[in-house]
N, C-alpha and C. Protein backbone atom coordinates (compact mmCIF):
# COMPACT_ATOMS: atom_id res chain seq x y z
N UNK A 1 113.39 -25.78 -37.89
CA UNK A 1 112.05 -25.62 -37.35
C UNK A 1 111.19 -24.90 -38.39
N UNK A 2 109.69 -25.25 -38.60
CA UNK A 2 108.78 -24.34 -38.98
C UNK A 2 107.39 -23.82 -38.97
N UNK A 3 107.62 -22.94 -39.53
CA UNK A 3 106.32 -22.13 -38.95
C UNK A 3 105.32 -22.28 -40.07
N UNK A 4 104.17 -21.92 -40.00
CA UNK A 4 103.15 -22.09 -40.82
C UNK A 4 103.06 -21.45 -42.10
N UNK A 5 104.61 -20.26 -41.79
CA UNK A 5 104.58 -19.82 -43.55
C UNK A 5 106.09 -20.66 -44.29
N UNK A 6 106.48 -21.25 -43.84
CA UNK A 6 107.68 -21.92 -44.09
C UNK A 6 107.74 -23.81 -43.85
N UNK A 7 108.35 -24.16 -44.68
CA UNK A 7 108.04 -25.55 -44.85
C UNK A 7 109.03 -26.34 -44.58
N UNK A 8 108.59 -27.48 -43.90
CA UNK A 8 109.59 -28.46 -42.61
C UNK A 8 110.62 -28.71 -44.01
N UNK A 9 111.51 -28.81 -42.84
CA UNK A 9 112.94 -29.37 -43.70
C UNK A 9 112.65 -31.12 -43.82
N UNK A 10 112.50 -31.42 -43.10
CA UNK A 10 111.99 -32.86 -42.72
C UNK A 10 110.83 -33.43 -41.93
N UNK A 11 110.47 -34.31 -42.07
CA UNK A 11 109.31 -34.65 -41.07
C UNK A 11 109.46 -36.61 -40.78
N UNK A 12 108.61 -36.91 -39.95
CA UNK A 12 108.42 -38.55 -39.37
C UNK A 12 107.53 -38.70 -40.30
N UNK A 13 107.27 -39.56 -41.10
CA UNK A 13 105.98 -39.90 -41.98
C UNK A 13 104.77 -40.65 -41.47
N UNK A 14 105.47 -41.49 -40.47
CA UNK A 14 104.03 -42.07 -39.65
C UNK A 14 103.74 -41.22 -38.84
N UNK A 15 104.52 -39.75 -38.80
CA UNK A 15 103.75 -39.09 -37.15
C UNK A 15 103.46 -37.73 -37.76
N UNK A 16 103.55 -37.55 -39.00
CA UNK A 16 102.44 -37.01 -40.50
C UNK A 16 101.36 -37.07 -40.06
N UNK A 17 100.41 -35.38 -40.00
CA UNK A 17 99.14 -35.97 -39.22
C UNK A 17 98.80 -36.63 -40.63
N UNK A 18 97.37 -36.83 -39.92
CA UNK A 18 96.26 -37.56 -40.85
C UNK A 18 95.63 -36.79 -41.97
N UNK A 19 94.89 -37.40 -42.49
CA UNK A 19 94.19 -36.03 -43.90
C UNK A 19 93.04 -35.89 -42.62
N UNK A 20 92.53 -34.67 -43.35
CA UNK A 20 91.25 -34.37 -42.19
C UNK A 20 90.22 -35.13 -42.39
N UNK A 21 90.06 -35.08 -43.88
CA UNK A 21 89.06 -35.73 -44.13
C UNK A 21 89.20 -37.37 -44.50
N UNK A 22 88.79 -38.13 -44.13
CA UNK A 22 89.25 -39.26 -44.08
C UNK A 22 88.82 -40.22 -45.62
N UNK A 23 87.99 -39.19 -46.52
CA UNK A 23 87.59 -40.12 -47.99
C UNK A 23 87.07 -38.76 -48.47
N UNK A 24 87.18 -38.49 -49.83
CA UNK A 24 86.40 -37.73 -50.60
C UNK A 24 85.02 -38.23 -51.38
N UNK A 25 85.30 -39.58 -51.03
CA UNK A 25 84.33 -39.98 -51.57
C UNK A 25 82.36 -39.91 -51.21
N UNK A 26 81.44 -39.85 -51.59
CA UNK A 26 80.00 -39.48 -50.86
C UNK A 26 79.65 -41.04 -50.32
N UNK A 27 78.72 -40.95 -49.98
CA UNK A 27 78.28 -42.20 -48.67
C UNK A 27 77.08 -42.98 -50.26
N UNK A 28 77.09 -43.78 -49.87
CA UNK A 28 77.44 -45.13 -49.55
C UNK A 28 79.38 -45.59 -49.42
N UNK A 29 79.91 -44.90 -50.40
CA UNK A 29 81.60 -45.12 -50.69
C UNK A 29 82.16 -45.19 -49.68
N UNK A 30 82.18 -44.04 -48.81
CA UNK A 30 83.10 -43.84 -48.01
C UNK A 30 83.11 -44.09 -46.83
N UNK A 31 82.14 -44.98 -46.36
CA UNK A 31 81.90 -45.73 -45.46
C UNK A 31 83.37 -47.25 -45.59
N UNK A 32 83.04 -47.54 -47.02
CA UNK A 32 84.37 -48.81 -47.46
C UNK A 32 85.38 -48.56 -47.33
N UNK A 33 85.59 -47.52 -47.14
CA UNK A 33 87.29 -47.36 -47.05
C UNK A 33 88.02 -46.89 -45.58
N UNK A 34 86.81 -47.22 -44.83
CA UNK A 34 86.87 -47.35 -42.92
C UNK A 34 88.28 -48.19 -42.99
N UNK A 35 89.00 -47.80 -42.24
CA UNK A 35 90.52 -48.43 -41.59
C UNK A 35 91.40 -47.96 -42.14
N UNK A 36 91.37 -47.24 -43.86
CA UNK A 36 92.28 -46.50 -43.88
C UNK A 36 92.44 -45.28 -43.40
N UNK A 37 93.84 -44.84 -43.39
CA UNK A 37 94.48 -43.83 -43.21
C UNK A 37 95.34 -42.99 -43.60
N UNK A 38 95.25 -41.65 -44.82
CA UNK A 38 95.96 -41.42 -45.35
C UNK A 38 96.70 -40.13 -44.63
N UNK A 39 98.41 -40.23 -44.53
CA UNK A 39 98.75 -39.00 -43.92
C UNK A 39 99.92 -38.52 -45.37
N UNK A 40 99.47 -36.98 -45.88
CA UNK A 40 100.14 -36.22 -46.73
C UNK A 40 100.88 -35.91 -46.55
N UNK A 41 102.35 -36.44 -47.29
CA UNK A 41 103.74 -35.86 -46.97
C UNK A 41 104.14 -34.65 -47.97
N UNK A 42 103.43 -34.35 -49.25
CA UNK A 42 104.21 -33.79 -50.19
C UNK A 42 103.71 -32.08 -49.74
N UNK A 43 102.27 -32.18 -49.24
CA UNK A 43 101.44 -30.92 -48.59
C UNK A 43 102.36 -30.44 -48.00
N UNK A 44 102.79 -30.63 -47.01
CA UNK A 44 104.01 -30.12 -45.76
C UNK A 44 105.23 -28.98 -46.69
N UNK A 45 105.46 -29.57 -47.30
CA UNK A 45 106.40 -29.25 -48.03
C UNK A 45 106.33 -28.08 -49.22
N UNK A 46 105.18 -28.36 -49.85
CA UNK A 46 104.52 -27.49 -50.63
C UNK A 46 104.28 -27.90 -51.68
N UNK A 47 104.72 -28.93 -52.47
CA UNK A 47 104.84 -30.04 -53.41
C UNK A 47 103.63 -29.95 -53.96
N UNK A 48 103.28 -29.38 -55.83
CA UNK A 48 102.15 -29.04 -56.03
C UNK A 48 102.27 -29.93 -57.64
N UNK A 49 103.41 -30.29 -58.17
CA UNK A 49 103.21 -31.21 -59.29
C UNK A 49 103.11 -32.30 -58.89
N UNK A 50 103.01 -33.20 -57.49
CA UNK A 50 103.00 -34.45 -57.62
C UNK A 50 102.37 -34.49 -55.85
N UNK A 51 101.42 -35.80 -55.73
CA UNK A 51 101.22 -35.82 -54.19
C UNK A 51 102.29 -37.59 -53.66
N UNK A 52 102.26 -37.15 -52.27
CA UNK A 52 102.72 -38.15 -51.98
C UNK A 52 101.50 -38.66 -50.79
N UNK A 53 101.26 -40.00 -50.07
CA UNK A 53 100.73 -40.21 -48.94
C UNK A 53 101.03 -41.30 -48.61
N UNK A 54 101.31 -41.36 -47.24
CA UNK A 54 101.86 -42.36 -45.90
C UNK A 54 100.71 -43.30 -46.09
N UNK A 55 99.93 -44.42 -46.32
CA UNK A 55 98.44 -45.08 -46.22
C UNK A 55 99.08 -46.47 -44.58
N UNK A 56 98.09 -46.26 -44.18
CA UNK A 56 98.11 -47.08 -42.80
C UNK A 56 96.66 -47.87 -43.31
N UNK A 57 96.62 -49.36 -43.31
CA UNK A 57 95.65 -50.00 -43.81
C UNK A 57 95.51 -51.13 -42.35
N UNK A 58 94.17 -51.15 -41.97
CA UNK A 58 94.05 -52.05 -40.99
C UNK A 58 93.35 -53.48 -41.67
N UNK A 59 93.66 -54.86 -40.65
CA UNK A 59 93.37 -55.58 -41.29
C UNK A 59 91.80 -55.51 -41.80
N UNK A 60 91.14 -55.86 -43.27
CA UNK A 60 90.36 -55.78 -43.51
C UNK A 60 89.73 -54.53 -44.33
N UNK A 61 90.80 -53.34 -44.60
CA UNK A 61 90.59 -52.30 -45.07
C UNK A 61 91.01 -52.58 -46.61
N UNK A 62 90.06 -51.78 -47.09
CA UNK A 62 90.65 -50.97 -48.67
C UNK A 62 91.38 -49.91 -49.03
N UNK A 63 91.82 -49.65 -49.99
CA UNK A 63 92.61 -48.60 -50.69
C UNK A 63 91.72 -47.41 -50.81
N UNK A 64 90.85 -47.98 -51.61
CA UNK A 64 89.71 -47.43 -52.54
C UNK A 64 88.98 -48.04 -53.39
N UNK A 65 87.74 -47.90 -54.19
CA UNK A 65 86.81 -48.71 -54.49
C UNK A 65 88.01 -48.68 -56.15
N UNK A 66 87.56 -49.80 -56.44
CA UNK A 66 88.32 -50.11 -57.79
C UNK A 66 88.18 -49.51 -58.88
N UNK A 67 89.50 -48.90 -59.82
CA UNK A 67 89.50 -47.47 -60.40
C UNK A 67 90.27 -47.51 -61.28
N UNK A 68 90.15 -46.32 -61.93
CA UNK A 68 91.11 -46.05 -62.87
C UNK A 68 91.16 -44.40 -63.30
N UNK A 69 92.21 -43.62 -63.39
CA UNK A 69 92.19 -42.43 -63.53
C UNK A 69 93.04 -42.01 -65.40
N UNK A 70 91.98 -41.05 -65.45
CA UNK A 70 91.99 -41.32 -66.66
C UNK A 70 93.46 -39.99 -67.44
N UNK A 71 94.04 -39.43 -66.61
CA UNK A 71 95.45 -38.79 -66.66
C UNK A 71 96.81 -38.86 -65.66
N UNK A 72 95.84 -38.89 -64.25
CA UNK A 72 96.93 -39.08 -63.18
C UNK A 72 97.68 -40.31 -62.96
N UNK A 73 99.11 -40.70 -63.18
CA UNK A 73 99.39 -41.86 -63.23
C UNK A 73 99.69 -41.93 -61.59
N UNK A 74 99.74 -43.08 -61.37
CA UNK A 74 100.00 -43.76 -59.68
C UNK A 74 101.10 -44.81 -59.59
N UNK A 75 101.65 -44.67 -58.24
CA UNK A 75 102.54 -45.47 -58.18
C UNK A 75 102.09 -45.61 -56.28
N UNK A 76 102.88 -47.07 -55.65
CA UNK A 76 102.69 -47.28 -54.56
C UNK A 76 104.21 -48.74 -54.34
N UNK A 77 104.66 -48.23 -53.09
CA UNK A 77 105.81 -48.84 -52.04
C UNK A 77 105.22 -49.56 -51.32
N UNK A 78 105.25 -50.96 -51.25
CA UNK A 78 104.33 -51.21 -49.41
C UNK A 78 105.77 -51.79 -48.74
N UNK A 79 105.83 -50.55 -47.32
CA UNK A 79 106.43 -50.62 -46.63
C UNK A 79 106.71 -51.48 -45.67
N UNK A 80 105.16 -51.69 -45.28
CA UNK A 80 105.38 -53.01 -44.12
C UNK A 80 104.02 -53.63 -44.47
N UNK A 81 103.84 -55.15 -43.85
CA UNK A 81 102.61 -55.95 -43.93
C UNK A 81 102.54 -56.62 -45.29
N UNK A 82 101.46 -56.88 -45.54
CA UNK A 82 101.00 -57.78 -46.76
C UNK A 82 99.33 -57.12 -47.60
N UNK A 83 99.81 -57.03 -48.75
CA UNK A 83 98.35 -56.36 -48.99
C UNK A 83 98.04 -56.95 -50.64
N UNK A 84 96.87 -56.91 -50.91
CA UNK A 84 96.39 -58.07 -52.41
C UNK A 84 96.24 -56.90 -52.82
N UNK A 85 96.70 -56.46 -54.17
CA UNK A 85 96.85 -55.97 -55.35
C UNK A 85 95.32 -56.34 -56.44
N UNK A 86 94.34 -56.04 -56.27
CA UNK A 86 93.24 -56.78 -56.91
C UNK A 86 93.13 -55.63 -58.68
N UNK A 87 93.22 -56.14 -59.21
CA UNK A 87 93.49 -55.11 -61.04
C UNK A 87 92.94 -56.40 -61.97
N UNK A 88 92.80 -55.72 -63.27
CA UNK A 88 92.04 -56.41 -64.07
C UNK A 88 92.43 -58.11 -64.40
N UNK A 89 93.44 -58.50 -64.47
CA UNK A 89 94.21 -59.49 -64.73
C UNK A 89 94.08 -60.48 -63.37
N UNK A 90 93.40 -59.75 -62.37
CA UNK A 90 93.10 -60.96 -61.20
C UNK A 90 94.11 -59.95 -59.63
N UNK A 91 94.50 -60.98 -59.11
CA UNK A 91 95.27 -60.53 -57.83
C UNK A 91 96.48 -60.74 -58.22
N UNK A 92 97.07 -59.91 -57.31
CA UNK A 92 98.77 -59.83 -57.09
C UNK A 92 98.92 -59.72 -55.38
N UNK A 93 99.73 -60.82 -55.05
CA UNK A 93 100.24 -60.38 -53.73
C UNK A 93 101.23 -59.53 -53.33
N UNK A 94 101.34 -58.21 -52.57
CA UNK A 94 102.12 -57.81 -52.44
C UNK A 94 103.18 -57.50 -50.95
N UNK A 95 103.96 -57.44 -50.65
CA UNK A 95 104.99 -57.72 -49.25
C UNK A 95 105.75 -56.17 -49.62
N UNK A 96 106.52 -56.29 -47.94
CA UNK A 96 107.45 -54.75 -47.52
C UNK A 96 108.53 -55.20 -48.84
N UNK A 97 108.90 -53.85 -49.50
CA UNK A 97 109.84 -53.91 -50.59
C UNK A 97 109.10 -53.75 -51.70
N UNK A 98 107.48 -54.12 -52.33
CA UNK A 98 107.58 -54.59 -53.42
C UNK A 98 106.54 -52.92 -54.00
N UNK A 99 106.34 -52.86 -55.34
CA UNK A 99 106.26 -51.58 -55.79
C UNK A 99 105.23 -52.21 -57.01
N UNK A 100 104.46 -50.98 -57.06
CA UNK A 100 103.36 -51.39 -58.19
C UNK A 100 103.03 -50.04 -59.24
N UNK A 101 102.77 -49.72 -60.58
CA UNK A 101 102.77 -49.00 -60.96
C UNK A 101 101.35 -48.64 -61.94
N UNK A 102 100.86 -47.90 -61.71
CA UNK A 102 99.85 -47.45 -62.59
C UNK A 102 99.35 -46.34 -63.65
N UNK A 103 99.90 -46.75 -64.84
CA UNK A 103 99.69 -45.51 -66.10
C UNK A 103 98.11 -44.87 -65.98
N UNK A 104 98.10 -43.55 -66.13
CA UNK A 104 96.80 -42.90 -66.60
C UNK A 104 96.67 -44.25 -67.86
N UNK A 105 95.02 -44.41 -67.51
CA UNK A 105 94.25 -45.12 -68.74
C UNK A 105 94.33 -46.67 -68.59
N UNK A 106 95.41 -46.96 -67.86
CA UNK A 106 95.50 -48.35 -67.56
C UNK A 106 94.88 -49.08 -67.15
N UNK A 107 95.22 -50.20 -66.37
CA UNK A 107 94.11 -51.23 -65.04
C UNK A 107 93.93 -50.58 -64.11
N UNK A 108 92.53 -50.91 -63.68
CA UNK A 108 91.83 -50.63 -62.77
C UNK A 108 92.37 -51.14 -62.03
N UNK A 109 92.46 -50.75 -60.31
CA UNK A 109 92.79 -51.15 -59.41
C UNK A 109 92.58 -50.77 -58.04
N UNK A 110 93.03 -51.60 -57.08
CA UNK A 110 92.72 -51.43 -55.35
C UNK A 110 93.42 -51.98 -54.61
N UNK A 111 93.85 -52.06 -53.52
CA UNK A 111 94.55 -52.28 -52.47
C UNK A 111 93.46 -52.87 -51.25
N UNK A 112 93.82 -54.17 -50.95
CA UNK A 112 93.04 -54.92 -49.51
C UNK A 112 93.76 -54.95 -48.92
N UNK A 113 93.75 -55.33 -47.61
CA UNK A 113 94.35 -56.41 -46.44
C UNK A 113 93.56 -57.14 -45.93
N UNK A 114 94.26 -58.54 -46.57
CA UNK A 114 93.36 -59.43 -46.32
C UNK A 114 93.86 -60.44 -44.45
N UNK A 115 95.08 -59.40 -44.49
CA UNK A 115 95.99 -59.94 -43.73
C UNK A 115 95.57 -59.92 -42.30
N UNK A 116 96.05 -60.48 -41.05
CA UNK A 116 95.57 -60.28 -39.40
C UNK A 116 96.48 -59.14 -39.37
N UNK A 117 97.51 -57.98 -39.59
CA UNK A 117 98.27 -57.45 -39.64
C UNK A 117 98.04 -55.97 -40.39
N UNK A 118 98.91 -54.77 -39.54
CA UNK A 118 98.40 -53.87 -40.23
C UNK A 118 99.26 -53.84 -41.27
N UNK A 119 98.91 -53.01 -42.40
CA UNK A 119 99.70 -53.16 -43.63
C UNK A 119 100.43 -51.25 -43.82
N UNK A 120 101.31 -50.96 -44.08
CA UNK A 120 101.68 -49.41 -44.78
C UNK A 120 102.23 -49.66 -45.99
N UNK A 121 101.85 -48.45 -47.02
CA UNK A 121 102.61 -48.35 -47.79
C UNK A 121 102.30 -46.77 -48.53
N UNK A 122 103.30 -46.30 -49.89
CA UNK A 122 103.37 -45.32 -50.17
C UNK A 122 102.60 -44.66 -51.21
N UNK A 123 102.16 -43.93 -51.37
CA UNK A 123 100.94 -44.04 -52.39
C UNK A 123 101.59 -42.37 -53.10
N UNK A 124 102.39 -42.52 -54.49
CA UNK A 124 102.42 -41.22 -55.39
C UNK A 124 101.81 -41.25 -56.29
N UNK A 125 101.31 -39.78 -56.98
CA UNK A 125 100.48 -39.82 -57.83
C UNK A 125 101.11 -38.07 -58.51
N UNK A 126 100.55 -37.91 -59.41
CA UNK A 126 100.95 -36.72 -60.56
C UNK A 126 99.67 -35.61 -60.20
N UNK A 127 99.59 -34.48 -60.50
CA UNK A 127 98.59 -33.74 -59.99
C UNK A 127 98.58 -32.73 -61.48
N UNK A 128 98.00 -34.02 -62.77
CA UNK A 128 97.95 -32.83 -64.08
C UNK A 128 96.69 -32.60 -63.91
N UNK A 129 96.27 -31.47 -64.33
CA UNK A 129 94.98 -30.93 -64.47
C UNK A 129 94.18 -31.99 -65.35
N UNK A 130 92.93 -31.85 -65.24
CA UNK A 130 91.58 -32.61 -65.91
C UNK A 130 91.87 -33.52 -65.74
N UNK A 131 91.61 -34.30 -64.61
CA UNK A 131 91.78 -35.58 -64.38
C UNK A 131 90.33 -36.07 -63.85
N UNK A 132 90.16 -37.20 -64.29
CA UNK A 132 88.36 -37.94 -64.61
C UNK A 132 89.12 -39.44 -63.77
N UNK A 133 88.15 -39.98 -62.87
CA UNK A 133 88.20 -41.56 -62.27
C UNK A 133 87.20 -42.59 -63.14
N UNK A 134 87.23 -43.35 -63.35
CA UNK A 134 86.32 -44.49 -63.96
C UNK A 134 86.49 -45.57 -62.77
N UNK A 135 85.31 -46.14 -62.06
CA UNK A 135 85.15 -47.24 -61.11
C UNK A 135 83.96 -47.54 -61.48
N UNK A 136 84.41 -48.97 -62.52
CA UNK A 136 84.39 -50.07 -63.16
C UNK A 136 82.97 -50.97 -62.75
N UNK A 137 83.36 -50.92 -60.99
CA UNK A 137 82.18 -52.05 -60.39
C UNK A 137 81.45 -50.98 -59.43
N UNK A 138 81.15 -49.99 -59.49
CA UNK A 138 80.49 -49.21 -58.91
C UNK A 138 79.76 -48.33 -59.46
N UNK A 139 78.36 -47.54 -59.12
CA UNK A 139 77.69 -46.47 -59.26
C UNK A 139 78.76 -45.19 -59.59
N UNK A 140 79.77 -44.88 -60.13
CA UNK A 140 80.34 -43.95 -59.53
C UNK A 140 81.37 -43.17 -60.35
N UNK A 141 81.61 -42.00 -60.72
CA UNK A 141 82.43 -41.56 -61.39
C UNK A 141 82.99 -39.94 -60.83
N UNK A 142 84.25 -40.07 -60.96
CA UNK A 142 84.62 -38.67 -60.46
C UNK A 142 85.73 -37.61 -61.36
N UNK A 143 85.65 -36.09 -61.52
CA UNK A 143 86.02 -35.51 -62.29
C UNK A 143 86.60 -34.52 -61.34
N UNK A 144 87.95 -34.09 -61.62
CA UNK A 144 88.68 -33.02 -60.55
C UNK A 144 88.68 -31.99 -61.15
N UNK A 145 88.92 -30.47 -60.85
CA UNK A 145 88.43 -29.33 -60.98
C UNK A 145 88.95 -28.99 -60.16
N UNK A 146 89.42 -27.62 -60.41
CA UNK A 146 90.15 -26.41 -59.61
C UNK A 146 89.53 -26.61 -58.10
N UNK A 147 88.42 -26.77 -58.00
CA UNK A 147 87.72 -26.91 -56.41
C UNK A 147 87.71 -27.85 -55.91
N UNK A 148 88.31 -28.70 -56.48
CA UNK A 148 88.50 -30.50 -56.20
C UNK A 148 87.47 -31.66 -56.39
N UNK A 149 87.15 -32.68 -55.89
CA UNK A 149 86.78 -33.92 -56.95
C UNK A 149 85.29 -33.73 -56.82
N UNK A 150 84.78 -34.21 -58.06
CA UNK A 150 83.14 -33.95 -57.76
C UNK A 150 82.52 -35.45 -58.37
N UNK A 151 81.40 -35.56 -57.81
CA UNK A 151 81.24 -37.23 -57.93
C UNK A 151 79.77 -37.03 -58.62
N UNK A 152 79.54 -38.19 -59.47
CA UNK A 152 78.61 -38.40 -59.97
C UNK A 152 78.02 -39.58 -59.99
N UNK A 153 76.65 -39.70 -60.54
CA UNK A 153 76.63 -41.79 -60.64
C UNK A 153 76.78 -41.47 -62.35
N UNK A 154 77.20 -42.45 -62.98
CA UNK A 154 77.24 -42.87 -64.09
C UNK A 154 77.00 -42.53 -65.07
N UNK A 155 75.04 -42.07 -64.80
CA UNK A 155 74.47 -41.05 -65.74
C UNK A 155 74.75 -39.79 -65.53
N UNK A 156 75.58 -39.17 -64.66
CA UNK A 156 75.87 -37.35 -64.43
C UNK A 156 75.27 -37.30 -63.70
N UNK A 157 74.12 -37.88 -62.59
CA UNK A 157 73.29 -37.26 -61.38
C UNK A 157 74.30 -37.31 -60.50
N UNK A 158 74.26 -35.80 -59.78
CA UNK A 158 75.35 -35.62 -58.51
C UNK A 158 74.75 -36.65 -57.70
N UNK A 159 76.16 -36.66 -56.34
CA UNK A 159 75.56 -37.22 -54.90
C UNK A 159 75.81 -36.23 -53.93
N UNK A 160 74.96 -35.66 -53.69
CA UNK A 160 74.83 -34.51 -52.48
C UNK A 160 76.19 -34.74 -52.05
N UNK A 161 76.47 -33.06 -51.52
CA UNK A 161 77.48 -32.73 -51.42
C UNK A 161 77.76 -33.49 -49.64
N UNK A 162 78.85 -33.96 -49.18
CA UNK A 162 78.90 -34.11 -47.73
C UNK A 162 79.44 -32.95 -47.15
């Protein structure tokens, strides 16, 4: 059992609450990424070099707007459903079992469901300091900092804080 200064031995990953906040991203963005659902497994635990998250994707949802991080490398499991892999080289279909990997600096990329079906899968990532996003087809750039991600458009003008 645990308490709020001590960290679960184990947990259910789909019954992982939810993040509170449902996008870091500022509005117009984060309106697009309606249907997902990310629930943090590595938080629980205390897990501070690397994150993990449960993603619950409804049909018709995104990952995130299409990206690339310019230190944090990514990796993702899809557990159940069917979800398109969209990165520079075109689409990739992906099914339960299959695994995708993303180097800092690499292809840009995103996660759909294009499917009638909900889709899950696992989403890890590295948590090195100075880490910068580049999204490619959007207004939009983001830089992380001790206080967490701060967004800009392109030219450095903030987007009000939400």
């Amino acid at each position: 059992m645990s308490t709020p200064d001590t960290p679960p031995v184990a947990l259910a990953a789909a019954a992982a609450p939810a993040r509170a906040k449902p996008s870091n991203y500022p509005e117009p963005f984060a309106s697009m990424v309606q249907g997902r659902v990310k629930r943090p497994l590595g938080d629980p635990f205390g897990l501070q070099g690397f994150g993990v998250n449960h993603v619950t994707m409804a049909p018709g949802a995104i990952s995130s707007l299409f990206h690339r991080h310019a230190v944090q490398d990514e990796w993702i499991y899809v557990l159940s459903g069917e979800l398109v892999l969209v990165h520079d080289g075109g689409e990739t279909r992906l099914g339960a079992g299959m695994c995708a990997g993303f180097p800092a600096g690499g292809t840009g990329h995103q996660l759909v469901n294009r499917s009638a079906q909900e889709a899950c899968y696992l989403e890890v990532g590295d948590r090195r300091p100075g880490d910068g996003v580049v999204y490619p087809r959007d207004d939009l750039a983001a830089e992380r900092s001790a206080e967490g991600w701060r967004f800009t458009r392109k030219d450095g003008t903030p987007y009000p804080e939400r």
